[in-house]
PDB file of N, CA and C in Angstrom:
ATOM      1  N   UNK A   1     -34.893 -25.978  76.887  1.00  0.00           N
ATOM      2  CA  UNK A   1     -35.865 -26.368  75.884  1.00  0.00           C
ATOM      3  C   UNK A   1     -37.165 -25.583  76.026  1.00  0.00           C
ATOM      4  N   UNK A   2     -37.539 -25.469  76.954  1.00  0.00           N
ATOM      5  CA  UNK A   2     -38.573 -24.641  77.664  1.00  0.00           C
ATOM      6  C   UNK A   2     -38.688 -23.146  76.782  1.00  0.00           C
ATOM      7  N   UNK A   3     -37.523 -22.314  76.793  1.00  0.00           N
ATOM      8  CA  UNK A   3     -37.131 -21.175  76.024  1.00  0.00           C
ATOM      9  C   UNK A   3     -37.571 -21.396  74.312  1.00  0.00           C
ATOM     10  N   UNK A   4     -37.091 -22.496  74.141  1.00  0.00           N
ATOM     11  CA  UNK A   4     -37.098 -22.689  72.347  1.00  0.00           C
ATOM     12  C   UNK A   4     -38.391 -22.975  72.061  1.00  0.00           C
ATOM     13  N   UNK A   5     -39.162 -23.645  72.867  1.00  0.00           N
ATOM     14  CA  UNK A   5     -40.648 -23.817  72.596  1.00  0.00           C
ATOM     15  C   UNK A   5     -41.566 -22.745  72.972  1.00  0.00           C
ATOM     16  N   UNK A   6     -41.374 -22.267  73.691  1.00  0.00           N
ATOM     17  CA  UNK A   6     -41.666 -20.041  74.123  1.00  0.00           C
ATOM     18  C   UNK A   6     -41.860 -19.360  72.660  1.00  0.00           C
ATOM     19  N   UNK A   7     -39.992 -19.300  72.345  1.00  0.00           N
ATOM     20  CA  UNK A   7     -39.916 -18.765  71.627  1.00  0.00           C
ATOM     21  C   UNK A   7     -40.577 -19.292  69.928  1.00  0.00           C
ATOM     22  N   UNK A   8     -40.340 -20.215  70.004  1.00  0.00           N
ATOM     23  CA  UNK A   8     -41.079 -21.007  68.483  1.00  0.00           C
ATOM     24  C   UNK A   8     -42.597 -20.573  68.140  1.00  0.00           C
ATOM     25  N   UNK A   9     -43.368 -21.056  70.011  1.00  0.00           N
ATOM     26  CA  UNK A   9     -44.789 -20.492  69.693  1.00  0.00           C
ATOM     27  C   UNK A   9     -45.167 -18.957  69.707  1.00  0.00           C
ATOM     28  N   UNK A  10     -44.790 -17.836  69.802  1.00  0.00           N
ATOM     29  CA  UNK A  10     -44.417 -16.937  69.564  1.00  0.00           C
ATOM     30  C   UNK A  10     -44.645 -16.515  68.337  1.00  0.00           C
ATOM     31  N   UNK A  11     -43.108 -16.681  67.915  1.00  0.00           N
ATOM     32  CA  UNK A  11     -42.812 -16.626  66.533  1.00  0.00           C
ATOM     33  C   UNK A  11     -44.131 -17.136  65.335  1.00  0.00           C
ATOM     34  N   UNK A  12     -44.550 -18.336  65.395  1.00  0.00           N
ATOM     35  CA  UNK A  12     -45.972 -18.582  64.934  1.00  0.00           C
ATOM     36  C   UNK A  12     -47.009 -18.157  64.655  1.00  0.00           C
ATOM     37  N   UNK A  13     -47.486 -17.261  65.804  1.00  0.00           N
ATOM     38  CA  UNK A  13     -48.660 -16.729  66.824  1.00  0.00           C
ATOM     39  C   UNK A  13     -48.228 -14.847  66.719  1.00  0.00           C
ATOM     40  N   UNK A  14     -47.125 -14.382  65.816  1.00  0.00           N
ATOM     41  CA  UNK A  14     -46.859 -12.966  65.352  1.00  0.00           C
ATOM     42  C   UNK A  14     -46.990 -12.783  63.705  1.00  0.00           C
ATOM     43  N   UNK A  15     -47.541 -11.718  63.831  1.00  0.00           N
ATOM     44  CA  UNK A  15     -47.861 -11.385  62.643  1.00  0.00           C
ATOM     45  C   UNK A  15     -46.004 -11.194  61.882  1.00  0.00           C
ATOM     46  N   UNK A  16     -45.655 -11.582  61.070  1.00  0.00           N
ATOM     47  CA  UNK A  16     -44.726 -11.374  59.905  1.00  0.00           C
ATOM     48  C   UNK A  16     -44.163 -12.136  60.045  1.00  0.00           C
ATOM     49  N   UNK A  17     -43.765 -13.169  60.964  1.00  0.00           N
ATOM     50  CA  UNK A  17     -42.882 -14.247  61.075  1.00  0.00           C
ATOM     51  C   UNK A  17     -43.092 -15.351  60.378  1.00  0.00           C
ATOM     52  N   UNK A  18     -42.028 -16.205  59.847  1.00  0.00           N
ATOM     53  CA  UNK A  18     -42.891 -17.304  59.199  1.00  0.00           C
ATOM     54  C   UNK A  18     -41.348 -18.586  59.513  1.00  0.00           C
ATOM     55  N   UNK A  19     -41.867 -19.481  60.208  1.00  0.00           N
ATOM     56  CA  UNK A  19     -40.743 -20.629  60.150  1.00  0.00           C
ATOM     57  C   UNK A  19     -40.178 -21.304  59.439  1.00  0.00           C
ATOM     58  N   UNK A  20     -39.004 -20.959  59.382  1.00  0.00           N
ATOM     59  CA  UNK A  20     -38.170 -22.302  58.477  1.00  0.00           C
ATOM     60  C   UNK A  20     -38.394 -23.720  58.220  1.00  0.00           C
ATOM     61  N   UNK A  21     -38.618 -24.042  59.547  1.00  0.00           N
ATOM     62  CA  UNK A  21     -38.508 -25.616  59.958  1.00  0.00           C
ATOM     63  C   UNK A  21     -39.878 -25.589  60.616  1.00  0.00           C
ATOM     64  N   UNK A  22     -40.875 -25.971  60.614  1.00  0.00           N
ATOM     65  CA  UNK A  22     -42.130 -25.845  61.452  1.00  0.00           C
ATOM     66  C   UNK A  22     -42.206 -26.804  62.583  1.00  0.00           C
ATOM     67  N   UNK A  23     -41.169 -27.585  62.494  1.00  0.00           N
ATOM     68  CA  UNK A  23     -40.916 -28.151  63.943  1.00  0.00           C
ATOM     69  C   UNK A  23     -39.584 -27.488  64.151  1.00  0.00           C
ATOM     70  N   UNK A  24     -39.291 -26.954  65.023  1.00  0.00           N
ATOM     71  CA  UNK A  24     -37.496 -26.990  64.975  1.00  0.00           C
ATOM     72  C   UNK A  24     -37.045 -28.082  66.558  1.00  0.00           C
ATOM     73  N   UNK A  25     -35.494 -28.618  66.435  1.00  0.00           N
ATOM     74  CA  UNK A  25     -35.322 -29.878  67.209  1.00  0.00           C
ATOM     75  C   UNK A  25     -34.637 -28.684  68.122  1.00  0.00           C
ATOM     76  N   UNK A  26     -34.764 -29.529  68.823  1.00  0.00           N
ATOM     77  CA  UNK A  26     -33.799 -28.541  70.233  1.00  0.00           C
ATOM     78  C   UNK A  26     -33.567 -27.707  70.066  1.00  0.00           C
ATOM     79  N   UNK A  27     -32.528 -27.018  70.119  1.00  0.00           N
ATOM     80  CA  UNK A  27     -32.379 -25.047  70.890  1.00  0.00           C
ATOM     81  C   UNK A  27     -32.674 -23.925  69.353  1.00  0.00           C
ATOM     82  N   UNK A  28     -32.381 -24.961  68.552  1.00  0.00           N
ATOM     83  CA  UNK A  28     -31.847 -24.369  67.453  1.00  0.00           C
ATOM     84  C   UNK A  28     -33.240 -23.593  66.169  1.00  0.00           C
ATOM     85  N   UNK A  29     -33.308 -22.737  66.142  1.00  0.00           N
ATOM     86  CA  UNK A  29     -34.485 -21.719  65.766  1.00  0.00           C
ATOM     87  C   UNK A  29     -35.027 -21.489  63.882  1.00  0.00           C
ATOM     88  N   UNK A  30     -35.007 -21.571  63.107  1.00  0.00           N
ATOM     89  CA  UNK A  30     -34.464 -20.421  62.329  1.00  0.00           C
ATOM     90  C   UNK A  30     -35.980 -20.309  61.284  1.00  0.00           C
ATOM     91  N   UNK A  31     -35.917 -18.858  61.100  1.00  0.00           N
ATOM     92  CA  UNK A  31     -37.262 -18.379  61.442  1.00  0.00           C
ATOM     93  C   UNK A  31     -37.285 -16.868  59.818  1.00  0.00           C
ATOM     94  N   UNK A  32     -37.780 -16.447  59.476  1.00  0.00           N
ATOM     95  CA  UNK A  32     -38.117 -15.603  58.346  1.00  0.00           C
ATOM     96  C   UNK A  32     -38.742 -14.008  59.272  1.00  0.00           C
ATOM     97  N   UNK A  33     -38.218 -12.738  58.931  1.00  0.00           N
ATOM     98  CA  UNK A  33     -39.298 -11.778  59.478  1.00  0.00           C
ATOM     99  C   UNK A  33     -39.929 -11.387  58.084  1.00  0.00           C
ATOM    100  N   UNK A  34     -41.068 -11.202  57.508  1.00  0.00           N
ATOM    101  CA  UNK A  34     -41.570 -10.802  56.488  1.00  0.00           C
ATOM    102  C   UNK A  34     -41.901  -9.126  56.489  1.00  0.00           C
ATOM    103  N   UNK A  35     -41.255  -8.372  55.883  1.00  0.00           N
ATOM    104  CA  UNK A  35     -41.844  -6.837  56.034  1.00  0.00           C
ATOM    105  C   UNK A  35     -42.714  -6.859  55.406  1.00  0.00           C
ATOM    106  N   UNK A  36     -43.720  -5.304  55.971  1.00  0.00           N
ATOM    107  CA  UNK A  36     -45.183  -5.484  55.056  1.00  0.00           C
ATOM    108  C   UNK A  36     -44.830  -6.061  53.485  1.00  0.00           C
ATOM    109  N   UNK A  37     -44.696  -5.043  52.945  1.00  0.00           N
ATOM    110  CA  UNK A  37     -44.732  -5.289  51.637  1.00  0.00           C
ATOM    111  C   UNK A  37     -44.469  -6.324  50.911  1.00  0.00           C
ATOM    112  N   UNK A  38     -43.649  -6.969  51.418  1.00  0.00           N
ATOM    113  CA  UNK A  38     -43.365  -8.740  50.869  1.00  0.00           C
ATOM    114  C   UNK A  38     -44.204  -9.653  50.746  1.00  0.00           C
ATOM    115  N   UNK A  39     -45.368  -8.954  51.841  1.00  0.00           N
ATOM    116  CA  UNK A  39     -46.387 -10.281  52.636  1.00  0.00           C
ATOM    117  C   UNK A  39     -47.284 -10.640  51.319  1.00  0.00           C
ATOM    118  N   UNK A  40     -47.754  -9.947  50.625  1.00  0.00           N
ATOM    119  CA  UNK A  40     -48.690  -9.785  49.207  1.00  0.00           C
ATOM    120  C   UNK A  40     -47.813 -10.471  47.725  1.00  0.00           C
ATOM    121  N   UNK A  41     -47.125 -10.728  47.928  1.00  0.00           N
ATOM    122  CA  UNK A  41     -46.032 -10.934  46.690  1.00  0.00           C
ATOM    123  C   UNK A  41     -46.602 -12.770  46.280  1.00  0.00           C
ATOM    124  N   UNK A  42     -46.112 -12.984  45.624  1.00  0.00           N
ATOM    125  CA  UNK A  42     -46.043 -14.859  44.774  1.00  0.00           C
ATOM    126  C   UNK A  42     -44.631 -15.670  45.557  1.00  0.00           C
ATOM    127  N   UNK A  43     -45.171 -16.241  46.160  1.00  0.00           N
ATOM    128  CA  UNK A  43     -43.925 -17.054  47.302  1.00  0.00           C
ATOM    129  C   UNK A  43     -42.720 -17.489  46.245  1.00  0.00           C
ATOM    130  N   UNK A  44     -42.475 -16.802  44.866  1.00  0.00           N
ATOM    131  CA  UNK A  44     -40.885 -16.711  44.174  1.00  0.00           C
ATOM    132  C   UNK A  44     -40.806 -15.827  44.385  1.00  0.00           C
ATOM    133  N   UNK A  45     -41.210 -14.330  43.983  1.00  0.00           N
ATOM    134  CA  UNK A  45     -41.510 -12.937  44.626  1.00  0.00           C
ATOM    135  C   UNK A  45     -40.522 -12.568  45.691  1.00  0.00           C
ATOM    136  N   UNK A  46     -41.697 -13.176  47.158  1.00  0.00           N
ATOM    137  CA  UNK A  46     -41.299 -13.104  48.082  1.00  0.00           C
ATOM    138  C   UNK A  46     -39.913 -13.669  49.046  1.00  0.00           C
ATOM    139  N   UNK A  47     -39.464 -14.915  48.227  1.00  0.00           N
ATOM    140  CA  UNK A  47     -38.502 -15.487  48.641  1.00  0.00           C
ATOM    141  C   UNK A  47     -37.180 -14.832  48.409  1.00  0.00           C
ATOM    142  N   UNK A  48     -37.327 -14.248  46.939  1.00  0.00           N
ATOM    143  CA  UNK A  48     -36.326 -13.622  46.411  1.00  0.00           C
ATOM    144  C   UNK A  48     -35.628 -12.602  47.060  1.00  0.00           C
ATOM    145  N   UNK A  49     -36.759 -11.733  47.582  1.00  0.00           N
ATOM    146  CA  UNK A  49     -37.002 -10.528  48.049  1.00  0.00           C
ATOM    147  C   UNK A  49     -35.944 -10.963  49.841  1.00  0.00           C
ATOM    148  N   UNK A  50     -36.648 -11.672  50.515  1.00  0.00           N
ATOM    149  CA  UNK A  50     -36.475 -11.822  51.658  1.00  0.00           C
ATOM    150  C   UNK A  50     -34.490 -12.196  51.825  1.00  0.00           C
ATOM    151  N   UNK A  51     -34.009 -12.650  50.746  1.00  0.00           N
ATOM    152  CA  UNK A  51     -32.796 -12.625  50.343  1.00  0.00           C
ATOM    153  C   UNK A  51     -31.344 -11.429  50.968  1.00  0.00           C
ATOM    154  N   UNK A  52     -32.516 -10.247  51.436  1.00  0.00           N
ATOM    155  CA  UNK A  52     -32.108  -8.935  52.018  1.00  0.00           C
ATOM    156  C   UNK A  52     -32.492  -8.571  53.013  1.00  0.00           C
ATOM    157  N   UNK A  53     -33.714  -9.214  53.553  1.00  0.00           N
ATOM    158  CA  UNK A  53     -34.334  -8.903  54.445  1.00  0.00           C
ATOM    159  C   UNK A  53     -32.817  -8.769  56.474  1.00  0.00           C
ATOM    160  N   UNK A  54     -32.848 -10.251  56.313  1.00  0.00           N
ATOM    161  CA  UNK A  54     -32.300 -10.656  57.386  1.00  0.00           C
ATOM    162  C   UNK A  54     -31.066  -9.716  57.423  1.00  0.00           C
ATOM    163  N   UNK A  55     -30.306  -9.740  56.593  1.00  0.00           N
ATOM    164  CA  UNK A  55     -28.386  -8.969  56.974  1.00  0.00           C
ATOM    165  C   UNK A  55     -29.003  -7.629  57.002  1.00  0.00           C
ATOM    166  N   UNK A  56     -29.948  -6.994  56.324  1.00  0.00           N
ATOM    167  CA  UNK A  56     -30.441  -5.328  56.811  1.00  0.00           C
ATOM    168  C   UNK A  56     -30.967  -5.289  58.120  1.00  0.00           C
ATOM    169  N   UNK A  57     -31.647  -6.380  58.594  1.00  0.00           N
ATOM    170  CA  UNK A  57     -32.119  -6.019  60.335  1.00  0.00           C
ATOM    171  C   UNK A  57     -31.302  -6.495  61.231  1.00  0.00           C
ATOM    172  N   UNK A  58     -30.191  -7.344  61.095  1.00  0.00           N
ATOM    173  CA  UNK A  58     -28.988  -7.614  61.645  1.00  0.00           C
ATOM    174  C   UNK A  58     -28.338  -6.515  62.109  1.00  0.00           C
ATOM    175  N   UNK A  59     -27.691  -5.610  60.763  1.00  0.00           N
ATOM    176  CA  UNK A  59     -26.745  -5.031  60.440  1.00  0.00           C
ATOM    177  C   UNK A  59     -27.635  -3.325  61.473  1.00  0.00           C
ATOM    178  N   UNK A  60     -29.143  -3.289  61.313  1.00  0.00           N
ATOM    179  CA  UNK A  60     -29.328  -2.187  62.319  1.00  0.00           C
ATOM    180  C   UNK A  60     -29.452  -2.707  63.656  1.00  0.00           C
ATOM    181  N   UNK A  61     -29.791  -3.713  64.103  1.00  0.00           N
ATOM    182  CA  UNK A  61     -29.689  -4.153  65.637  1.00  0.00           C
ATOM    183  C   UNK A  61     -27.816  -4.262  65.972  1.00  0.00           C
ATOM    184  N   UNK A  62     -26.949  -4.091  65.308  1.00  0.00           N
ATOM    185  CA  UNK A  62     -25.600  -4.225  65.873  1.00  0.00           C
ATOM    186  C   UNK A  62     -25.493  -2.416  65.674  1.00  0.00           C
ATOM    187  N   UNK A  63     -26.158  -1.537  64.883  1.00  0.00           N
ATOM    188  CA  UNK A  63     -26.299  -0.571  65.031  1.00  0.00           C
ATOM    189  C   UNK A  63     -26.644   0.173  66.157  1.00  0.00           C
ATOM    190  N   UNK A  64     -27.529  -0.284  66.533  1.00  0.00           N
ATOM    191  CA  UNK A  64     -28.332   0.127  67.881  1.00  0.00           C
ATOM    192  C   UNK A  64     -27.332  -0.420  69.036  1.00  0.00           C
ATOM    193  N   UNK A  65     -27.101  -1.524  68.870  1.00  0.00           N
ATOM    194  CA  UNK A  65     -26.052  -1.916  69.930  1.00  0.00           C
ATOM    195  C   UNK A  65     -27.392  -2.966  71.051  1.00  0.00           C
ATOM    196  N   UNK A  66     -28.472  -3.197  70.089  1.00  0.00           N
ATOM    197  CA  UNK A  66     -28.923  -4.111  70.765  1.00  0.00           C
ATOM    198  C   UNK A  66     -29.224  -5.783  71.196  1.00  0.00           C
ATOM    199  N   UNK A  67     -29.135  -6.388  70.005  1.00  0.00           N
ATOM    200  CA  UNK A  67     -29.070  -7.372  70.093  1.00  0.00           C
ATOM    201  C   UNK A  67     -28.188  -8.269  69.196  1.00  0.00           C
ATOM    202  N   UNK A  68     -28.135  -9.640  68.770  1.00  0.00           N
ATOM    203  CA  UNK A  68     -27.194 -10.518  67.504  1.00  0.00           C
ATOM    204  C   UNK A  68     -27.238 -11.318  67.667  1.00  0.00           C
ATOM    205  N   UNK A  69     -28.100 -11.342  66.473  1.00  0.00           N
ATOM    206  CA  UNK A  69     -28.612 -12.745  66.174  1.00  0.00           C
ATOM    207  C   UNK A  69     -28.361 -13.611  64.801  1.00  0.00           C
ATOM    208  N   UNK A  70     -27.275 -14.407  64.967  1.00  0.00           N
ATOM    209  CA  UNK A  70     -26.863 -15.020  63.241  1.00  0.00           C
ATOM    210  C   UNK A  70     -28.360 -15.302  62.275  1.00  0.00           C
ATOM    211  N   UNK A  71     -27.631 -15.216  60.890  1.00  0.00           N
ATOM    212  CA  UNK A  71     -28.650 -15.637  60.076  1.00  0.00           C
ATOM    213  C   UNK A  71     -27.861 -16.573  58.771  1.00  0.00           C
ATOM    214  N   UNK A  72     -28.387 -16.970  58.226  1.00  0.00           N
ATOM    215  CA  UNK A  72     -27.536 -17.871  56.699  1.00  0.00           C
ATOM    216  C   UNK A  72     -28.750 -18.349  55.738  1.00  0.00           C
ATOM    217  N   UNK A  73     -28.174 -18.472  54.464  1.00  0.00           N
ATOM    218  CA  UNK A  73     -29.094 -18.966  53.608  1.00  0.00           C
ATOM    219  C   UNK A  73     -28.479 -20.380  53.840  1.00  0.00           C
ATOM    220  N   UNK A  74     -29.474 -21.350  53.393  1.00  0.00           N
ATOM    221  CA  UNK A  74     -29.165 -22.827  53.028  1.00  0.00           C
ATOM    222  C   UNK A  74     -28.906 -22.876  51.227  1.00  0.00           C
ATOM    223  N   UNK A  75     -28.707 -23.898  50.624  1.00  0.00           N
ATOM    224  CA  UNK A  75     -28.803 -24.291  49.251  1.00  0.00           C
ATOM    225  C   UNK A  75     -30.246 -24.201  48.384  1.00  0.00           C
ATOM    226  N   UNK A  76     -31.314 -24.202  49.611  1.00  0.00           N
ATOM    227  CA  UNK A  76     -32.577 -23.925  48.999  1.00  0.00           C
ATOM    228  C   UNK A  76     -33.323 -22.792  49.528  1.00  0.00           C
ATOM    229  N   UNK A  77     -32.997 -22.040  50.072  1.00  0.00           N
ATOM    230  CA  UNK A  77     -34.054 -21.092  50.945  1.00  0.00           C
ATOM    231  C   UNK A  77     -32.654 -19.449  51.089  1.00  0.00           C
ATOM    232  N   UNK A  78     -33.290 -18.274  50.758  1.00  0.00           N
ATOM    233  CA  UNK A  78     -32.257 -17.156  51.436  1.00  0.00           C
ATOM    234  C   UNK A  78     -32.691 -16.994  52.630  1.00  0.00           C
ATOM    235  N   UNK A  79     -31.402 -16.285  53.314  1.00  0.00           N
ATOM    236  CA  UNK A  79     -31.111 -15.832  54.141  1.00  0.00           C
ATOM    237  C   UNK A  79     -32.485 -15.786  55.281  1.00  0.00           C
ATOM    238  N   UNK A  80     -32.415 -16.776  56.274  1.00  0.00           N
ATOM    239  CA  UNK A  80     -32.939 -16.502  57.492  1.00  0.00           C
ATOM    240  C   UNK A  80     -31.818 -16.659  58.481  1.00  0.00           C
ATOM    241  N   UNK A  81     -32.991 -16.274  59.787  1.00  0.00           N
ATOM    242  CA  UNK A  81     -32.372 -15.750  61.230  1.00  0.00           C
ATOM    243  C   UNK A  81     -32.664 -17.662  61.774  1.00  0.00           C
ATOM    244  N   UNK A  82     -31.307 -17.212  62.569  1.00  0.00           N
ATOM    245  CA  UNK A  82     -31.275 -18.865  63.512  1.00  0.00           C
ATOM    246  C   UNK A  82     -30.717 -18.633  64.840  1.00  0.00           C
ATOM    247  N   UNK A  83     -31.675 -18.556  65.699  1.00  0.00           N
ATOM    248  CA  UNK A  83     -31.266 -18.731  66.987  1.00  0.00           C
ATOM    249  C   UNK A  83     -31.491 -19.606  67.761  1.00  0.00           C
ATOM    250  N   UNK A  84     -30.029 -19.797  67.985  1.00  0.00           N
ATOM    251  CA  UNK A  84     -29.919 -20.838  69.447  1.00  0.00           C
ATOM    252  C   UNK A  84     -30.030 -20.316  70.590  1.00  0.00           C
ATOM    253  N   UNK A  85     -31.040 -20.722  71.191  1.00  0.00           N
ATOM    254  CA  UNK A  85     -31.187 -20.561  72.482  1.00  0.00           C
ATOM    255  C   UNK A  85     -30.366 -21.454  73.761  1.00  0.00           C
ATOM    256  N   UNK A  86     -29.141 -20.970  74.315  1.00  0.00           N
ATOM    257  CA  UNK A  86     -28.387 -22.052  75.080  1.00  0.00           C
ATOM    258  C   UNK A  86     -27.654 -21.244  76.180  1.00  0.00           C
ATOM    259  N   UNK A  87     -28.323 -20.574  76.470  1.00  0.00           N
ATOM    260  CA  UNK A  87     -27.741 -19.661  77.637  1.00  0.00           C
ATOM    261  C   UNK A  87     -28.461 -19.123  78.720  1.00  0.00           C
ATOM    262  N   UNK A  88     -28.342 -19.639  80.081  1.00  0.00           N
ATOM    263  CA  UNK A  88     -29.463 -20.095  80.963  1.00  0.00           C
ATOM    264  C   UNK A  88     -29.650 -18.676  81.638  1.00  0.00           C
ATOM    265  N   UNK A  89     -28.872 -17.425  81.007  1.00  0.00           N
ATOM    266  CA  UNK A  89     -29.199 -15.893  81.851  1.00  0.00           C
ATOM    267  C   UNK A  89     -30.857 -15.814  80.567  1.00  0.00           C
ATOM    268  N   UNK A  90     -30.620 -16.288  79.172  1.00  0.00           N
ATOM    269  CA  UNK A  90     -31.762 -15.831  79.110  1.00  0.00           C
ATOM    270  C   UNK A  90     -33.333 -15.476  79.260  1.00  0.00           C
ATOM    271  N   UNK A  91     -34.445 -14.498  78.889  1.00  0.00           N
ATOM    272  CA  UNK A  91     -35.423 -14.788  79.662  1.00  0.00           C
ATOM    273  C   UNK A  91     -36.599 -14.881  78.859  1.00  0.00           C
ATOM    274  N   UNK A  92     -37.952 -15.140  78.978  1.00  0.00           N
ATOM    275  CA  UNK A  92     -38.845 -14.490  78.158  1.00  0.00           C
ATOM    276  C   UNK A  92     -38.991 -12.981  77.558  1.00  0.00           C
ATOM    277  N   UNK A  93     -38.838 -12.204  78.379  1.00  0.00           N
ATOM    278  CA  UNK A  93     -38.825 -11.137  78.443  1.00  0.00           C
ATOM    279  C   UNK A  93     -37.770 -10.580  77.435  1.00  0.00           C
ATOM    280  N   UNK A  94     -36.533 -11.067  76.886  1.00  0.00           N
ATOM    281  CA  UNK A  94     -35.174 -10.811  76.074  1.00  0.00           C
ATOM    282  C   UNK A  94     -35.837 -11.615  75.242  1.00  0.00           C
ATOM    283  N   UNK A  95     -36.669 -12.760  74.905  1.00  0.00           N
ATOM    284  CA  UNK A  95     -37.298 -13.122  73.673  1.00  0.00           C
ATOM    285  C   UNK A  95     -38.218 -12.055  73.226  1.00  0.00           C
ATOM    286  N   UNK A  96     -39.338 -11.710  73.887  1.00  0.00           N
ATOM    287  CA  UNK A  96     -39.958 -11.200  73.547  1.00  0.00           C
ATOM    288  C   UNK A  96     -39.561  -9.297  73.230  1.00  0.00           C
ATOM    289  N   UNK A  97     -37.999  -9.228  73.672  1.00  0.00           N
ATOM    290  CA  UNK A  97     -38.145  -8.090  73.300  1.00  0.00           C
ATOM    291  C   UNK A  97     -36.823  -8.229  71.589  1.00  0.00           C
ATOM    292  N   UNK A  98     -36.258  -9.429  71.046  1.00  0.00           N
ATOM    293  CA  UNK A  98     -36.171  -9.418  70.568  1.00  0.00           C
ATOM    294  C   UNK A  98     -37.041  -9.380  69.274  1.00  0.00           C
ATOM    295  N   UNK A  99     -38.359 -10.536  69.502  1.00  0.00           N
ATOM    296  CA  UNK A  99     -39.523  -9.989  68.532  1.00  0.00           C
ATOM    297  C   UNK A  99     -39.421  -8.863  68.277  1.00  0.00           C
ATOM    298  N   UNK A 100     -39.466  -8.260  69.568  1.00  0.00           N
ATOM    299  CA  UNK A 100     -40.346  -6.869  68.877  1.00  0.00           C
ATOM    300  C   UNK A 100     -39.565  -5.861  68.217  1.00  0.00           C
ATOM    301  N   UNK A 101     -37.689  -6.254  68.620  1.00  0.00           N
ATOM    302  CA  UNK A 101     -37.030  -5.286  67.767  1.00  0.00           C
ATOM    303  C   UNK A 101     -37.002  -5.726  66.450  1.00  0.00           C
ATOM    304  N   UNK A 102     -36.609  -6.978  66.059  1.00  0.00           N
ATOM    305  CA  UNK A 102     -37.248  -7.149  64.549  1.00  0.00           C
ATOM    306  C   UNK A 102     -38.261  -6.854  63.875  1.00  0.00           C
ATOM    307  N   UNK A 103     -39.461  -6.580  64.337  1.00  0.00           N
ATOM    308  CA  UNK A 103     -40.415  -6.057  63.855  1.00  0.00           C
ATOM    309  C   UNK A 103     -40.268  -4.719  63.549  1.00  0.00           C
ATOM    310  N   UNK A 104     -39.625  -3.762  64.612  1.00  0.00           N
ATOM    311  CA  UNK A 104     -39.536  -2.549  64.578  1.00  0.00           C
ATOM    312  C   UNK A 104     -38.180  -2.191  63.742  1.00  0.00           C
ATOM    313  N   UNK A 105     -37.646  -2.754  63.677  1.00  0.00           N
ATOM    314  CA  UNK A 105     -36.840  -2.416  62.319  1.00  0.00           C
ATOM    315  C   UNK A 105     -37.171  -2.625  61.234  1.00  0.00           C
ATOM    316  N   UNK A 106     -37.639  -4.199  60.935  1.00  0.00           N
ATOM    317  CA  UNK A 106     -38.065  -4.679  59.526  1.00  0.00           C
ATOM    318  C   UNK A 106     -39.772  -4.342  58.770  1.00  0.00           C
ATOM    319  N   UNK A 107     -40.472  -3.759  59.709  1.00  0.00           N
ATOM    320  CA  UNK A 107     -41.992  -3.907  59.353  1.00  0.00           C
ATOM    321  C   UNK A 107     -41.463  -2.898  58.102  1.00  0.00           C
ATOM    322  N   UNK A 108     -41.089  -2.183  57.357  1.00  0.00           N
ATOM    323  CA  UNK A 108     -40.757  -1.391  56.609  1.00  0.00           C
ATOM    324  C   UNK A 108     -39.467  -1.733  55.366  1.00  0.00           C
ATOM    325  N   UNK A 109     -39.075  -2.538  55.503  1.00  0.00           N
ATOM    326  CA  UNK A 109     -37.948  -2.394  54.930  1.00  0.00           C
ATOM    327  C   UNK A 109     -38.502  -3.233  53.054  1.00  0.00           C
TER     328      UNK A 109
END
C-alpha cells in the first residue's frame, strides 16, 4: 500500500498527469498522461483526444522493451493507464522511472 500511495502522490504532484479516481482504493491506480498540446484544449476537446493517447505510449514502451503497463476505457471516460501495484520486487525508483518514461514518450504526441 505504501507503493500505491508513493505512486498516487507523485502522479498528482507531476506536471501532465491527471487522475482518474482522485482517491484510488488499494493497489489499483488508473491515471491520464496529458501531452503538451492537449493540456489547452475544452475538457470535450481534450477527452476525446486522450482516446489515443494511452495505446500510443504503451505500444512504444513494449517497443523499447521497457516497461507494461495495462490501460482501458470505462463506459464514461477513454482510454487510461491502470496500475496495480502488487509485486513486492517493486521499488520507488521503477515508479519513478516509469513516470518519467511516460512523459518522455508522450510529452509530444
Amino acid at each position: 500500500m505504501e507503493l500505491a500511495a508513493y505512486f498516487t502522490n507523485k502522479i498528482k504532484n507531476t506536471e501532465g498527469y491527471e487522475m482518474v479516481v482522485e482517491h484510488p482504493q488499494f493497489l489499483n491506480i488508473c491515471f491520464w498522461y496529458v501531452p503538451r498540446r492537449l493540456r489547452s484544449m475544452s475538457q470535450k476537446d481534450k477527452m476525446s483526444a486522450l482516446e489515443k493517447i494511452a495505446p500510443k505510449i504503451k505500444g512504444q514502451m513494449m517497443e523499447r522493451g521497457t516497461t507494461m503497463v495495462g490501460y482501458q476505457p470505462d463506459h464514461k471516460r477513454p482510454n487510461f493507464f491502470r496500475l496495480i501495484i502488487n509485486n513486492q520486487a517493486i521499488t520507488e525508483e521503477d515508479l519513478d522511472f516509469l513516470i518519467k518514461e511516460i512523459i518522455d514518450i508522450g510529452i509530444d504526441l
